[in-house]
PDB file of N, CA and C in Angstrom:
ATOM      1  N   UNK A   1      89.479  90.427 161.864  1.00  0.00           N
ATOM      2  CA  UNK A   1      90.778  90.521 161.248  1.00  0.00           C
ATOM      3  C   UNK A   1      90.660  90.141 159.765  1.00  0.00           C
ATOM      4  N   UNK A   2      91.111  90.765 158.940  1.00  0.00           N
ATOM      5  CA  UNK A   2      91.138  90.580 157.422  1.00  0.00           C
ATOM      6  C   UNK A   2      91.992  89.898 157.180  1.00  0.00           C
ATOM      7  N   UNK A   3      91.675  88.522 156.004  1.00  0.00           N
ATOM      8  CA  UNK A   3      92.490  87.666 155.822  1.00  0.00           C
ATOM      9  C   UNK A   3      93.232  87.584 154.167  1.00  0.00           C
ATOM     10  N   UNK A   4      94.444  87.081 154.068  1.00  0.00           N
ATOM     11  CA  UNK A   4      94.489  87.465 152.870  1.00  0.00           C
ATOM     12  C   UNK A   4      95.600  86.150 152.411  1.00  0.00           C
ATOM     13  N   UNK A   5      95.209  85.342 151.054  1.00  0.00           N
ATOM     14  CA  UNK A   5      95.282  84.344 151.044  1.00  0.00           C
ATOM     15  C   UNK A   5      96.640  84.156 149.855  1.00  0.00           C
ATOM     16  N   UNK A   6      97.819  83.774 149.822  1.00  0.00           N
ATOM     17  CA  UNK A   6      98.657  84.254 149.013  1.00  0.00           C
ATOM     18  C   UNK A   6      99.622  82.893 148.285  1.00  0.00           C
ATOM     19  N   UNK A   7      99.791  83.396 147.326  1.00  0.00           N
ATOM     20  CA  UNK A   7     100.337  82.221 146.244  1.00  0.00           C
ATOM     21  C   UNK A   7     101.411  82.975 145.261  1.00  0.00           C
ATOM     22  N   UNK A   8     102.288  81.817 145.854  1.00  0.00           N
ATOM     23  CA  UNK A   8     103.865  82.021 144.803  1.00  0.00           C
ATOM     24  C   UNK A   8     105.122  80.811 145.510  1.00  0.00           C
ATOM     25  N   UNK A   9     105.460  80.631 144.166  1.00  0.00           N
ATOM     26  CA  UNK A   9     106.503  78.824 144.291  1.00  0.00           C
ATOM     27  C   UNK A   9     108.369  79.264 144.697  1.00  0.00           C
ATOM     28  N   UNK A  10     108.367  81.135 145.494  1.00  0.00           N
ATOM     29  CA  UNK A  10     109.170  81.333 145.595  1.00  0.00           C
ATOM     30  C   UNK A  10     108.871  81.245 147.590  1.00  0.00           C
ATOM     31  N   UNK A  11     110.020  80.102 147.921  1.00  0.00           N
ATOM     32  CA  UNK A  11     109.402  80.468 150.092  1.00  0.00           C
ATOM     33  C   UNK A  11     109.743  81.668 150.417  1.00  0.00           C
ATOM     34  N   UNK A  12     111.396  81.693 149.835  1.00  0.00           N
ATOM     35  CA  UNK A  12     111.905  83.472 150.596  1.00  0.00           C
ATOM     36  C   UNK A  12     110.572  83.867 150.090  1.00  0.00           C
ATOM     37  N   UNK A  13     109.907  84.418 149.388  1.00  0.00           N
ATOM     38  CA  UNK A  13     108.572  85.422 149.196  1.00  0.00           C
ATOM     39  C   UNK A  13     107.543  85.336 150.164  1.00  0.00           C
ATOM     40  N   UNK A  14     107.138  83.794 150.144  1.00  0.00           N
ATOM     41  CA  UNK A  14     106.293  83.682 151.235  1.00  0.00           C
ATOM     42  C   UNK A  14     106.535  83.655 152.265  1.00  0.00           C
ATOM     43  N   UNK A  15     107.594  83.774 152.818  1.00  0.00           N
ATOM     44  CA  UNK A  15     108.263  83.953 154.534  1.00  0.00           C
ATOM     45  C   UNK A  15     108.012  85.161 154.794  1.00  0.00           C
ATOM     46  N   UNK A  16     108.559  86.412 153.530  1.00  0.00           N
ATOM     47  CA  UNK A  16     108.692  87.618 154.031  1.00  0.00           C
ATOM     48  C   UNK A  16     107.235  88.240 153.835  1.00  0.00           C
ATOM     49  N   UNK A  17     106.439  87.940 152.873  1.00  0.00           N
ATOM     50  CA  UNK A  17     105.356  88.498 152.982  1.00  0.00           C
ATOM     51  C   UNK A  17     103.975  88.150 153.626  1.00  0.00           C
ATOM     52  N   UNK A  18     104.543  86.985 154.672  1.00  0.00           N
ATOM     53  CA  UNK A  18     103.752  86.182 155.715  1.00  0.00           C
ATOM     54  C   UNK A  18     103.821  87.012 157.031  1.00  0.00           C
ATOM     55  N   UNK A  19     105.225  87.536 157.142  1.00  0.00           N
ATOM     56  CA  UNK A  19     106.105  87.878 158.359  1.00  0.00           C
ATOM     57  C   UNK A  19     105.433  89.524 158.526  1.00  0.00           C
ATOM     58  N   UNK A  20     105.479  90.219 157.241  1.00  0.00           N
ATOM     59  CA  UNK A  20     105.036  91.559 156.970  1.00  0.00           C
ATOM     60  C   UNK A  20     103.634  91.841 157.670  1.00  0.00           C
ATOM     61  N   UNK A  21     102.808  90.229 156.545  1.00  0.00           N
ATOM     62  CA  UNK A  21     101.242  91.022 156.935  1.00  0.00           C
ATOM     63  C   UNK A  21     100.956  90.573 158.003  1.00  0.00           C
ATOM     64  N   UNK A  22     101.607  89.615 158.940  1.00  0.00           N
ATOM     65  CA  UNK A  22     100.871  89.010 160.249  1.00  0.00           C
ATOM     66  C   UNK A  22     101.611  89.930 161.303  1.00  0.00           C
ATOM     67  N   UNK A  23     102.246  90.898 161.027  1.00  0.00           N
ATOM     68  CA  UNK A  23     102.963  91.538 162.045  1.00  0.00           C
ATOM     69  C   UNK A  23     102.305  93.209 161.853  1.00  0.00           C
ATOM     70  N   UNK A  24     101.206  93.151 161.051  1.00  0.00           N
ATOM     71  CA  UNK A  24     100.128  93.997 160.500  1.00  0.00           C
ATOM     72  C   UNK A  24      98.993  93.710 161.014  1.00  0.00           C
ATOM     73  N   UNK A  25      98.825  92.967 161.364  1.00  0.00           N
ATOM     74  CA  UNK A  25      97.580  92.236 162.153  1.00  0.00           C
ATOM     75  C   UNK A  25      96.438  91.337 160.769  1.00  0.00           C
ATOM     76  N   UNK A  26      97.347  91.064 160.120  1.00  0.00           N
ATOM     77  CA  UNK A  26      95.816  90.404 158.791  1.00  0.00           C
ATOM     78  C   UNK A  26      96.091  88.533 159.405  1.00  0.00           C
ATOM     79  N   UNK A  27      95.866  87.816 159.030  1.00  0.00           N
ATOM     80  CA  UNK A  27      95.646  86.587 159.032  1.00  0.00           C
ATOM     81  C   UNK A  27      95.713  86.461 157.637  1.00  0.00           C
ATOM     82  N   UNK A  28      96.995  85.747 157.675  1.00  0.00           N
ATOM     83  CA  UNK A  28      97.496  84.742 156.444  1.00  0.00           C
ATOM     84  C   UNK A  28      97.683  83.653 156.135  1.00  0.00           C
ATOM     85  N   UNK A  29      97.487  83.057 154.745  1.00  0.00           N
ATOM     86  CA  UNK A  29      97.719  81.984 154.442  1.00  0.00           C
ATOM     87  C   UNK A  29      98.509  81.538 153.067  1.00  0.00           C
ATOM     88  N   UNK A  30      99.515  80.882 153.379  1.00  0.00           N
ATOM     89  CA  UNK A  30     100.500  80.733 151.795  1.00  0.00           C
ATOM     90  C   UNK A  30     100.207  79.652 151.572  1.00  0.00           C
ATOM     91  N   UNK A  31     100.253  79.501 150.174  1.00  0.00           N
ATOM     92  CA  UNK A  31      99.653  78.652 149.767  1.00  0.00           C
ATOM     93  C   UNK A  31     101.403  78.504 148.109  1.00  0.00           C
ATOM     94  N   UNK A  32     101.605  76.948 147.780  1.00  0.00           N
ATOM     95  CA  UNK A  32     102.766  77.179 146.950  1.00  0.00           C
ATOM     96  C   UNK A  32     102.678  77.110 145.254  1.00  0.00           C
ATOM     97  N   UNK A  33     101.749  75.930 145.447  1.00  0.00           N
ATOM     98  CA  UNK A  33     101.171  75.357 144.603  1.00  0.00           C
ATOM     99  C   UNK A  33      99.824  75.776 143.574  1.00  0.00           C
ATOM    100  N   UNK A  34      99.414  75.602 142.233  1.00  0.00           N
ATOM    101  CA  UNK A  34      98.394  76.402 141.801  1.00  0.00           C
ATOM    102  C   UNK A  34      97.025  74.968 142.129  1.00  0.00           C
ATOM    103  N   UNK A  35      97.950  73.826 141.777  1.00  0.00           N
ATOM    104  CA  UNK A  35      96.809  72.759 142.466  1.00  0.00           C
ATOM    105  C   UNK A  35      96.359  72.863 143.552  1.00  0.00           C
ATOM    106  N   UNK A  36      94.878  72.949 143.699  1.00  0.00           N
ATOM    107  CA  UNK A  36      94.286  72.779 144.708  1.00  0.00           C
ATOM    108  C   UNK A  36      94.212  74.462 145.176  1.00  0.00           C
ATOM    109  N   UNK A  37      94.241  75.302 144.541  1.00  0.00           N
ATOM    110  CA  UNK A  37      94.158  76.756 144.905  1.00  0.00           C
ATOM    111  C   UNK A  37      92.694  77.276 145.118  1.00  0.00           C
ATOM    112  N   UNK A  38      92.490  76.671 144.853  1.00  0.00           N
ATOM    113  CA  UNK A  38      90.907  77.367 144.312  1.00  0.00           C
ATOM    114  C   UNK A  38      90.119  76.874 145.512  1.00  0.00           C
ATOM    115  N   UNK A  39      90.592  75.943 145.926  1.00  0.00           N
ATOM    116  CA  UNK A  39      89.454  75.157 146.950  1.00  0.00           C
ATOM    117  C   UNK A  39      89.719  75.614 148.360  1.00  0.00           C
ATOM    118  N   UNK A  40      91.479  75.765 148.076  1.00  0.00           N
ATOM    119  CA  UNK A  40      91.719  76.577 149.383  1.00  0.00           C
ATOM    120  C   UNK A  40      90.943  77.868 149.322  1.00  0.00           C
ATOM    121  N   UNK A  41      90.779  78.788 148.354  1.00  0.00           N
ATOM    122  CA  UNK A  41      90.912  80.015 148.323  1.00  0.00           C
ATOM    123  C   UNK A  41      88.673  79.916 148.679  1.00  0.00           C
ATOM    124  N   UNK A  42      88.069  79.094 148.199  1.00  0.00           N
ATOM    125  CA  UNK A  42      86.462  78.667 149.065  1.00  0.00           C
ATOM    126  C   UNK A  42      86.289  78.391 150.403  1.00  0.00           C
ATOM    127  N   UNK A  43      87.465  77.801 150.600  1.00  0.00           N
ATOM    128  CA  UNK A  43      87.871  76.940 152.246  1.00  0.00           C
ATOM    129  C   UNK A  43      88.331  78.345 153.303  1.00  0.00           C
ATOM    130  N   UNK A  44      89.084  79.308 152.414  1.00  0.00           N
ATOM    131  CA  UNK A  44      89.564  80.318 153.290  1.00  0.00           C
ATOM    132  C   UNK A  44      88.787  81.730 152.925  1.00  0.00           C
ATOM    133  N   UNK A  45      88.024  81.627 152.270  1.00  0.00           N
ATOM    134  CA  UNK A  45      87.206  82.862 152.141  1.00  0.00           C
ATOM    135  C   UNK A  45      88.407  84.393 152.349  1.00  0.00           C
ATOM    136  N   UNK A  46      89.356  84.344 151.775  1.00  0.00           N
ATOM    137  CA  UNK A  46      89.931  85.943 151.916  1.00  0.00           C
ATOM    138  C   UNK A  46      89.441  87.154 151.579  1.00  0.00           C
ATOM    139  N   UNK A  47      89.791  88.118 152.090  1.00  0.00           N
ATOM    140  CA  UNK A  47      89.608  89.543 151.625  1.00  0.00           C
ATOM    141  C   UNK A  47      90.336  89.634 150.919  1.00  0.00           C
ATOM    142  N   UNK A  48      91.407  89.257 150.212  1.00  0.00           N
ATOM    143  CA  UNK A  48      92.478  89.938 149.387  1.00  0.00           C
ATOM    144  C   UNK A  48      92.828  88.579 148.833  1.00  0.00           C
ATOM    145  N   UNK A  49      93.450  88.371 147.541  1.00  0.00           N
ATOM    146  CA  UNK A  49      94.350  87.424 147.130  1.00  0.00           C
ATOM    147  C   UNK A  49      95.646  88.389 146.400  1.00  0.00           C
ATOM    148  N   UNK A  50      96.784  87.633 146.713  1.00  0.00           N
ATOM    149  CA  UNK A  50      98.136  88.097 146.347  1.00  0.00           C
ATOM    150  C   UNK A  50      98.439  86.772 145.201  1.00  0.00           C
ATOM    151  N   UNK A  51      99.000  86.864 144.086  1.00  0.00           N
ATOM    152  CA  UNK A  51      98.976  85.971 143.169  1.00  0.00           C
ATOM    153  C   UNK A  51     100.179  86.165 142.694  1.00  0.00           C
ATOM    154  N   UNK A  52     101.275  85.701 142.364  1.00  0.00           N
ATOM    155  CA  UNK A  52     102.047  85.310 141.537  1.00  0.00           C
ATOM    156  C   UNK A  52     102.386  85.353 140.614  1.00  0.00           C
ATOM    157  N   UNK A  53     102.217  85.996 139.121  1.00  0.00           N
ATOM    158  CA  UNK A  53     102.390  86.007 138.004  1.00  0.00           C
ATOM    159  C   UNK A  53     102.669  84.517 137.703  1.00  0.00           C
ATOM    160  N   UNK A  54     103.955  84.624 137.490  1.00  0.00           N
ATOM    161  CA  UNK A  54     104.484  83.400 137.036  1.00  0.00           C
ATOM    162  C   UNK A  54     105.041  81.927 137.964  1.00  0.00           C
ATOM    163  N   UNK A  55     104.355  80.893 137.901  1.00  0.00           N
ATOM    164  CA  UNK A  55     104.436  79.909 138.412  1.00  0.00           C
ATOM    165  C   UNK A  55     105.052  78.515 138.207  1.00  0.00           C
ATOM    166  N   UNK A  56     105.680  77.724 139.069  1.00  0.00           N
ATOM    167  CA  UNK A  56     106.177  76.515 138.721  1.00  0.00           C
ATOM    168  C   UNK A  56     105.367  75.725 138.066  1.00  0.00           C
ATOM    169  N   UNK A  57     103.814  76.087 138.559  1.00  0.00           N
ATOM    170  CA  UNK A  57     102.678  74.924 137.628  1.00  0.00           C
ATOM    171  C   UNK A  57     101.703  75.794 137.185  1.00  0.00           C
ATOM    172  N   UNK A  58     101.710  76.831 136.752  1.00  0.00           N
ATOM    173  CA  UNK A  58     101.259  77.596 136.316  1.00  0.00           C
ATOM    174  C   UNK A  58     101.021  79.342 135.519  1.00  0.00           C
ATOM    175  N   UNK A  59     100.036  79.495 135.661  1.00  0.00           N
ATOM    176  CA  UNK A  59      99.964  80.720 135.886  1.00  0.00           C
ATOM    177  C   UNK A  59      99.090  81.835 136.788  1.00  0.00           C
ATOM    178  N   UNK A  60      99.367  83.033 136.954  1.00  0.00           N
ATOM    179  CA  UNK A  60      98.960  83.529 137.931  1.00  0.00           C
ATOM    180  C   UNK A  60      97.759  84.551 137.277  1.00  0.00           C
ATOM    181  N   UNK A  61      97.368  84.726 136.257  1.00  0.00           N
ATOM    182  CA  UNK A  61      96.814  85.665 135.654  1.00  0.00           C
ATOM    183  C   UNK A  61      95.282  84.388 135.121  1.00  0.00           C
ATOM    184  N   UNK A  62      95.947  83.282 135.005  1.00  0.00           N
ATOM    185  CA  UNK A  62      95.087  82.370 134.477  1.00  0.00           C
ATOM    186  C   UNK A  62      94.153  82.180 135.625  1.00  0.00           C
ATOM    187  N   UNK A  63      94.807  81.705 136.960  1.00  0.00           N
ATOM    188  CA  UNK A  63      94.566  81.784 137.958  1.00  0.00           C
ATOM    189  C   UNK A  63      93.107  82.585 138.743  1.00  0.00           C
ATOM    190  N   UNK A  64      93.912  83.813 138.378  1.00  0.00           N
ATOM    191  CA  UNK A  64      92.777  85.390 138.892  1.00  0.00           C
ATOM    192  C   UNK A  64      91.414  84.991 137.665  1.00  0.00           C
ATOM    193  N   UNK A  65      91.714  84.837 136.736  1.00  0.00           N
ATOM    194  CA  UNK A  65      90.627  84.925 135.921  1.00  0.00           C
ATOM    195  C   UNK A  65      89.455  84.209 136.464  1.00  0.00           C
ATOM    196  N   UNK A  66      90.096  82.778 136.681  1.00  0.00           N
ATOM    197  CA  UNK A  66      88.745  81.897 137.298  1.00  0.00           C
ATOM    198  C   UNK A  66      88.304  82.070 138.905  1.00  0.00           C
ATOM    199  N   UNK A  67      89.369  83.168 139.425  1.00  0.00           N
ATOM    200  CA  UNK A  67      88.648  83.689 140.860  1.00  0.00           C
ATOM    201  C   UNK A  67      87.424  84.841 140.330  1.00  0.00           C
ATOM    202  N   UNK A  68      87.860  85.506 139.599  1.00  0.00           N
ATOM    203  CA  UNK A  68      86.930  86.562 138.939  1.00  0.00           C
ATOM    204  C   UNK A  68      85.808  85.865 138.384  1.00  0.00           C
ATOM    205  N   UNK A  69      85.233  84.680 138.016  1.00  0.00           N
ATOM    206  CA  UNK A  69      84.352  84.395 137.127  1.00  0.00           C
ATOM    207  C   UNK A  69      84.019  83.653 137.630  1.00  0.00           C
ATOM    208  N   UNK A  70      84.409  83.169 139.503  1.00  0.00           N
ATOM    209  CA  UNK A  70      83.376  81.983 140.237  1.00  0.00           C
ATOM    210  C   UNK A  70      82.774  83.142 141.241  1.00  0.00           C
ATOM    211  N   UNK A  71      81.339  82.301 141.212  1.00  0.00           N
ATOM    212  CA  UNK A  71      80.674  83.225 141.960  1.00  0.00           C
ATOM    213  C   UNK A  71      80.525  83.407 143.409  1.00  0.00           C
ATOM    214  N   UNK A  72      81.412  82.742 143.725  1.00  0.00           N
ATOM    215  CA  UNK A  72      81.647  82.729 145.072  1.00  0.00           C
ATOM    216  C   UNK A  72      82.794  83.455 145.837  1.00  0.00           C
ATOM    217  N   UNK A  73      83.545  83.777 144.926  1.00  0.00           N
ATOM    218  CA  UNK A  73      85.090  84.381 144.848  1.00  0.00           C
ATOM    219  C   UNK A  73      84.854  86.001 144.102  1.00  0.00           C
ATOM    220  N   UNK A  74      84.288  86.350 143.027  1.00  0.00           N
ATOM    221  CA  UNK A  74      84.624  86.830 141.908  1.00  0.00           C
ATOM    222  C   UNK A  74      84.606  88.291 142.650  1.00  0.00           C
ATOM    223  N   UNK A  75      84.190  88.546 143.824  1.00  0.00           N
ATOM    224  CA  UNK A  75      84.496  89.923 144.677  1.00  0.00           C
ATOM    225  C   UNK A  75      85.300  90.502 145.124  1.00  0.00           C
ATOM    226  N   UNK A  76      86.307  89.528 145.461  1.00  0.00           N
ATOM    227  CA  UNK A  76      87.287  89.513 146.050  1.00  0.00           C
ATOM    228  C   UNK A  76      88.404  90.180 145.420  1.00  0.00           C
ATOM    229  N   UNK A  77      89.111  91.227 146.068  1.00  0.00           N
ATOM    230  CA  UNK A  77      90.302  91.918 145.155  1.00  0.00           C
ATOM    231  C   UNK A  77      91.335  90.825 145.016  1.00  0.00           C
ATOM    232  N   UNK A  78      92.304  90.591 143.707  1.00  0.00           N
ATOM    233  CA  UNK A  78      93.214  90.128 143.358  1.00  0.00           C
ATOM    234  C   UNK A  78      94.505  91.087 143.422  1.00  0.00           C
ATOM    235  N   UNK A  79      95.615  90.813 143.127  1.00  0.00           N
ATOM    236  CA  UNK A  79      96.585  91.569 143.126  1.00  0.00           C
ATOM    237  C   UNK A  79      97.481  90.413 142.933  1.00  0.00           C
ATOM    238  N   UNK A  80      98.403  90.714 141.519  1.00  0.00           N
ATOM    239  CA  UNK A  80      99.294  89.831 140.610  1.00  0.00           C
ATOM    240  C   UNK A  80     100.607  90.726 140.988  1.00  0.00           C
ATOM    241  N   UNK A  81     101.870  90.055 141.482  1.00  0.00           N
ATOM    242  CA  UNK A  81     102.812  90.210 142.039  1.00  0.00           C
ATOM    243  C   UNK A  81     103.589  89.401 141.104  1.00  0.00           C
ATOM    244  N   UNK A  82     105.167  90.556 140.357  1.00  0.00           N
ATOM    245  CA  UNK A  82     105.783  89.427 139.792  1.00  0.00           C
ATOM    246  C   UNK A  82     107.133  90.736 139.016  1.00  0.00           C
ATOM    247  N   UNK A  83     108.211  89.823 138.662  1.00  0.00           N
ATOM    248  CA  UNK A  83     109.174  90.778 138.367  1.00  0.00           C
ATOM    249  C   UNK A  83     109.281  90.758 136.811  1.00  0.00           C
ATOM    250  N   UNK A  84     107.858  89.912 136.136  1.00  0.00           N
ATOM    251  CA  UNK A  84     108.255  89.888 134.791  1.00  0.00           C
ATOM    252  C   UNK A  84     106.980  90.728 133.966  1.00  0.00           C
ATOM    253  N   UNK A  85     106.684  91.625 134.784  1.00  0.00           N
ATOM    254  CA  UNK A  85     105.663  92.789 134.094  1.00  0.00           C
ATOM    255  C   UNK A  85     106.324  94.350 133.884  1.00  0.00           C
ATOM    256  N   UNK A  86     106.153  94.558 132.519  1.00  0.00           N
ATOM    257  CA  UNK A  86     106.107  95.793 132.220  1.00  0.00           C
ATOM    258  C   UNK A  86     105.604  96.734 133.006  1.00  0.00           C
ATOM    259  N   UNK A  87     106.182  97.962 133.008  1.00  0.00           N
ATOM    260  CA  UNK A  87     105.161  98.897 134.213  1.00  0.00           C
ATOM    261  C   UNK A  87     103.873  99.344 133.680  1.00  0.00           C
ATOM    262  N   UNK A  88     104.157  99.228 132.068  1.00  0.00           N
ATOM    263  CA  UNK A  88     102.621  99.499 131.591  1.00  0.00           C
ATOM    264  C   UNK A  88     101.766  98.694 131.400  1.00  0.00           C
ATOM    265  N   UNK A  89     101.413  97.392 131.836  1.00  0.00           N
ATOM    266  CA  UNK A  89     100.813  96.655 132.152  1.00  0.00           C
ATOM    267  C   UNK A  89      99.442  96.664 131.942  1.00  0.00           C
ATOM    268  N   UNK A  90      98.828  96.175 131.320  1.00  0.00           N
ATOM    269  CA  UNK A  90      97.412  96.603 130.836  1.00  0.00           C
ATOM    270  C   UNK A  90      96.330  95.632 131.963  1.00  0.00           C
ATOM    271  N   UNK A  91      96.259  95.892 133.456  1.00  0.00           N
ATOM    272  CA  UNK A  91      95.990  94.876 134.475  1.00  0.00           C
ATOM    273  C   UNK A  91      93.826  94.739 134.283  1.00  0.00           C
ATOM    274  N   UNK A  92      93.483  95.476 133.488  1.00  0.00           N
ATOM    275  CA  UNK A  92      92.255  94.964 133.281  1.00  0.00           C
ATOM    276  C   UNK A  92      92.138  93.521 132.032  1.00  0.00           C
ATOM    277  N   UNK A  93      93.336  93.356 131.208  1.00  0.00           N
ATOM    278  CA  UNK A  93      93.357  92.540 130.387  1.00  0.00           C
ATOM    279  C   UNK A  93      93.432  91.131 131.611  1.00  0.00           C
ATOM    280  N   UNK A  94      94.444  91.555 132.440  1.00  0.00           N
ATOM    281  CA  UNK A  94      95.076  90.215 133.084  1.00  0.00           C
ATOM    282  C   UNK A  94      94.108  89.898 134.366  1.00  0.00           C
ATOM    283  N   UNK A  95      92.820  90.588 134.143  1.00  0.00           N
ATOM    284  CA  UNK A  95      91.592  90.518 134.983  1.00  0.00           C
ATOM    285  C   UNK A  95      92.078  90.813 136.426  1.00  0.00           C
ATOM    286  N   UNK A  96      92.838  90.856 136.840  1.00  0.00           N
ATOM    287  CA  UNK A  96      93.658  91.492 138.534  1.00  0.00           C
ATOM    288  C   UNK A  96      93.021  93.320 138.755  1.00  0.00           C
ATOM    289  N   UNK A  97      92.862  93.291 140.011  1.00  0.00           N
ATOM    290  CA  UNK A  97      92.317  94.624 140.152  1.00  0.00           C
ATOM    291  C   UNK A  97      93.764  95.213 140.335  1.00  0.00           C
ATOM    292  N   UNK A  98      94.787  94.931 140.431  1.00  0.00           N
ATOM    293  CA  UNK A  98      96.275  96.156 140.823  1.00  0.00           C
ATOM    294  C   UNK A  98      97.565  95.054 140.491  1.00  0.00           C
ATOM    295  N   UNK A  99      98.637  95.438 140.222  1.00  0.00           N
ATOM    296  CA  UNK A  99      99.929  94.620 139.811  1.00  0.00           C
ATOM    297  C   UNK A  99     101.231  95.104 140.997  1.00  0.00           C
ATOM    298  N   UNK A 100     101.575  94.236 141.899  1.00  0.00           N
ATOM    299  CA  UNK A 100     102.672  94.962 142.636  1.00  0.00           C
ATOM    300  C   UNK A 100     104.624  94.352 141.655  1.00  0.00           C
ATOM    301  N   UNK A 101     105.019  95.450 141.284  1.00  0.00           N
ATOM    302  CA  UNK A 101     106.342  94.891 140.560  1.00  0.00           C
ATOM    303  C   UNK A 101     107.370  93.881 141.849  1.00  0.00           C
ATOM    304  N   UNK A 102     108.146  93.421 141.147  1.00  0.00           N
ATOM    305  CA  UNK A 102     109.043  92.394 142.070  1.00  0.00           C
ATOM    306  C   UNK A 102     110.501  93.437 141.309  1.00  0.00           C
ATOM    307  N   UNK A 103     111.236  93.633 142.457  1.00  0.00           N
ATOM    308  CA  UNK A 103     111.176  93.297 144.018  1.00  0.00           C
ATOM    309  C   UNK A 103     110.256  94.660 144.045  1.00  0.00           C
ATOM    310  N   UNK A 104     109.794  94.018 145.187  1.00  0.00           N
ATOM    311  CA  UNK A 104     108.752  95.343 145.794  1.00  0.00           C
ATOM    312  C   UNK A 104     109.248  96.151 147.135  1.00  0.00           C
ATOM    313  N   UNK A 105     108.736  96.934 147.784  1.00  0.00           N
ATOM    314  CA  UNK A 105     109.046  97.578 148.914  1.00  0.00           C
ATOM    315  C   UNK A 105     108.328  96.902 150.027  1.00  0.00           C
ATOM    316  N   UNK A 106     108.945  96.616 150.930  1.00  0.00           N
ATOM    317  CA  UNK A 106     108.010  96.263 152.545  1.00  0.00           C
ATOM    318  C   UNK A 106     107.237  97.073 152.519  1.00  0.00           C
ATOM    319  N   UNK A 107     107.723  98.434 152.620  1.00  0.00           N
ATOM    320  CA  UNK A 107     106.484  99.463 153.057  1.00  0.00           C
ATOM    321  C   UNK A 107     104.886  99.131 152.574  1.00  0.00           C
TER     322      UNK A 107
END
C-alpha cells in the first residue's frame, strides 16, 4: 500500500484529505506542525508528500526544498497545496514536482 505523508495547520483539510486517500486504499499520515516534519517524514518513509504552502510555523516550499536536498528523502514526489498560488506558478523554482490550487476538487 502506498503511503503518503501530509502537512497543513488547516484540520478541516486534513480530515478531508485523510478521509479521501484512506478510502483509496493509500495509508496516511497528517502531520500539523512544520516542527518535527522532517523526522516524521524519515520515520514514515512516504511515497508522496502533500505540503502546504503556507503555514502557521512556516513554510511549505521551504519545507520541500530540504526534502529535495536530503538524501534520504530527495526522491520522493512533493506536491505544494495552497490557495495563495498563481496558476502560473513557476513550481521548479519552489523545488515541488506539481502545485494542487485550494480549494481543490475531491476527484
Amino acid at each position: 500500500m502506498k503511503k503518503i505523508l501530509v502537512l497543513d495547520d488547516n484540520a478541516d483539510i486534513l480530515d478531508i484529505v485523510q478521509e479521501v486517500l484512506t478510502y483509496e486504499h493509500f495509508t496516511v499520515k497528517t502531520f500539523s506542525y512544520c516542527a518535527g516534519f522532517l523526522d516524521e517524514a524519515l520515520n514514515f518513509l512516504p511515497d508522496v508528500v502533500l505540503l502546504d504552502y503556507r503555514l502557521n510555523d512556516g513554510n511549505g516550499a521551504d519545507l520541500c526544498r530540504l526534502l529535495k536536498t536530503h538524501p534520504k528523502l530527495k526522491h520522493i514526489p512533493v506536491i505544494l497545496f495552497s490557495a495563495y498560488f498563481l496558476k502560473d506558478v513557476d513550481v521548479k523554482k519552489l523545488g515541488c514536482d506539481a502545485v494542487i490550487l485550494k480549494p481543490f476538487d475531491i476527484e
